[in-house]
Protein backbone atom coordinates (compact mmCIF):
# COMPACT_ATOMS: atom_id res chain seq x y z
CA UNK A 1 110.01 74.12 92.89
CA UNK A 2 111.87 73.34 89.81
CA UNK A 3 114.54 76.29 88.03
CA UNK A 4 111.87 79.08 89.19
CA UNK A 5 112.22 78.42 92.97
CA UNK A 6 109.25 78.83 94.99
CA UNK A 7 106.09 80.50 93.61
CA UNK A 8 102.77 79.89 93.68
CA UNK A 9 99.98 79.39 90.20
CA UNK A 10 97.55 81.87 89.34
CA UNK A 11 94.70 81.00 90.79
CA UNK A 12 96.66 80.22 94.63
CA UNK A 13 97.41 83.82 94.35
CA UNK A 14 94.01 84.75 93.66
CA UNK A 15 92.61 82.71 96.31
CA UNK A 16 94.38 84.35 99.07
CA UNK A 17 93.35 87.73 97.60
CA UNK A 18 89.92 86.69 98.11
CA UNK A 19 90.65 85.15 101.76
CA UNK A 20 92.27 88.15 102.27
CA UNK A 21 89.90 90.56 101.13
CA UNK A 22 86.83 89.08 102.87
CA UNK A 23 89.09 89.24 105.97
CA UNK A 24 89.74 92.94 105.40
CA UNK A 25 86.04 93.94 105.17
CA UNK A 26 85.29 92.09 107.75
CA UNK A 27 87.84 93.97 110.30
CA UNK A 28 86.23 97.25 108.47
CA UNK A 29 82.45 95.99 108.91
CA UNK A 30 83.43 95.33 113.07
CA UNK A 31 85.11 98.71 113.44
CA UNK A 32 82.17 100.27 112.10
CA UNK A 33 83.95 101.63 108.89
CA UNK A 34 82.71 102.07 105.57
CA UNK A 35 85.05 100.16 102.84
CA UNK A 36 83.27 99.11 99.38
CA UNK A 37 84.52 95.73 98.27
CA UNK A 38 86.34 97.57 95.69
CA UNK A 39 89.23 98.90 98.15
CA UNK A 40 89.18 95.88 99.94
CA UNK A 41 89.83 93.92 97.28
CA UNK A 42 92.73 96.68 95.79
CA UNK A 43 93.98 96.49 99.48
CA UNK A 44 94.47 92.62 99.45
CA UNK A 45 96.10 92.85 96.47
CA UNK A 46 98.79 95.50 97.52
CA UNK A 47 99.42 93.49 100.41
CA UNK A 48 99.09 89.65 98.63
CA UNK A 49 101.63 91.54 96.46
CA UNK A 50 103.90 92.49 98.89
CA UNK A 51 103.77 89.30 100.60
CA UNK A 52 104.48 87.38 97.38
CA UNK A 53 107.72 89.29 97.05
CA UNK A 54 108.80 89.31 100.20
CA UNK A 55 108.41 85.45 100.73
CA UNK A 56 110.17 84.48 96.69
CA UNK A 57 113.53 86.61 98.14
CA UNK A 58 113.30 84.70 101.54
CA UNK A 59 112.73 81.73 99.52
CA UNK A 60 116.19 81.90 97.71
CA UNK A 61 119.87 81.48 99.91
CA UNK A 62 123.13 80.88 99.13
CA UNK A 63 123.38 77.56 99.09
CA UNK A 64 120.08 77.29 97.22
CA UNK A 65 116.57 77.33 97.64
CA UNK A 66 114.68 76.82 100.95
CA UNK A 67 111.81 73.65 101.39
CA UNK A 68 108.81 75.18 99.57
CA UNK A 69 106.93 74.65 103.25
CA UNK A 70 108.91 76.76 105.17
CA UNK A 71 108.43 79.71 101.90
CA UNK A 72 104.66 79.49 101.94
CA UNK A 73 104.73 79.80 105.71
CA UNK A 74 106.66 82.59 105.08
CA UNK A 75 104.38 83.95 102.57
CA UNK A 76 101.80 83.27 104.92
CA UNK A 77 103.08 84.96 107.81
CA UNK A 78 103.86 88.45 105.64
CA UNK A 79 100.34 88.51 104.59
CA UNK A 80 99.51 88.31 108.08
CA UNK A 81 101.68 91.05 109.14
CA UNK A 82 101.16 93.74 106.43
């Protein structure tokens, strides 16, 4: 984790925006919605975003920083929810 704390590289983030926005058009496609890959992918990365965020302020405590497993699953589990 080193002086940064948790975080993720470039191209981790940008595979989970990809994950994420194949997953979104695919929840469009089966609810018989219309959603260009464009929006999708904007969508992922509003919520990879948010996510991101949410799980580098969970990631830091008082007494220090928290095992970088438990902060991905973390970062994981927002994606999931958003």
């Amino acid at each position: 984790m080193g002086s940064q704390g948790w975080c993720l590289s470039d191209k981790e983030r940008g595979d989970t925006i990809e994950r994420l926005t194949a997953n979104i058009a695919t929840l469009a496609f089966f609810k018989g919605k219309e959603l260009s890959d464009q929006d999708a992918k904007a969508a992922a990365q509003v919520i990879e975003k948010k996510a991101y965020t949410a799980a580098q302020v969970a990631a830091r405590v008082t007494t220090g920083d928290r095992p970088a497993g438990e902060s991905t699953s973390a970062y994981a589990r927002c994606a999931c929810c958003l």
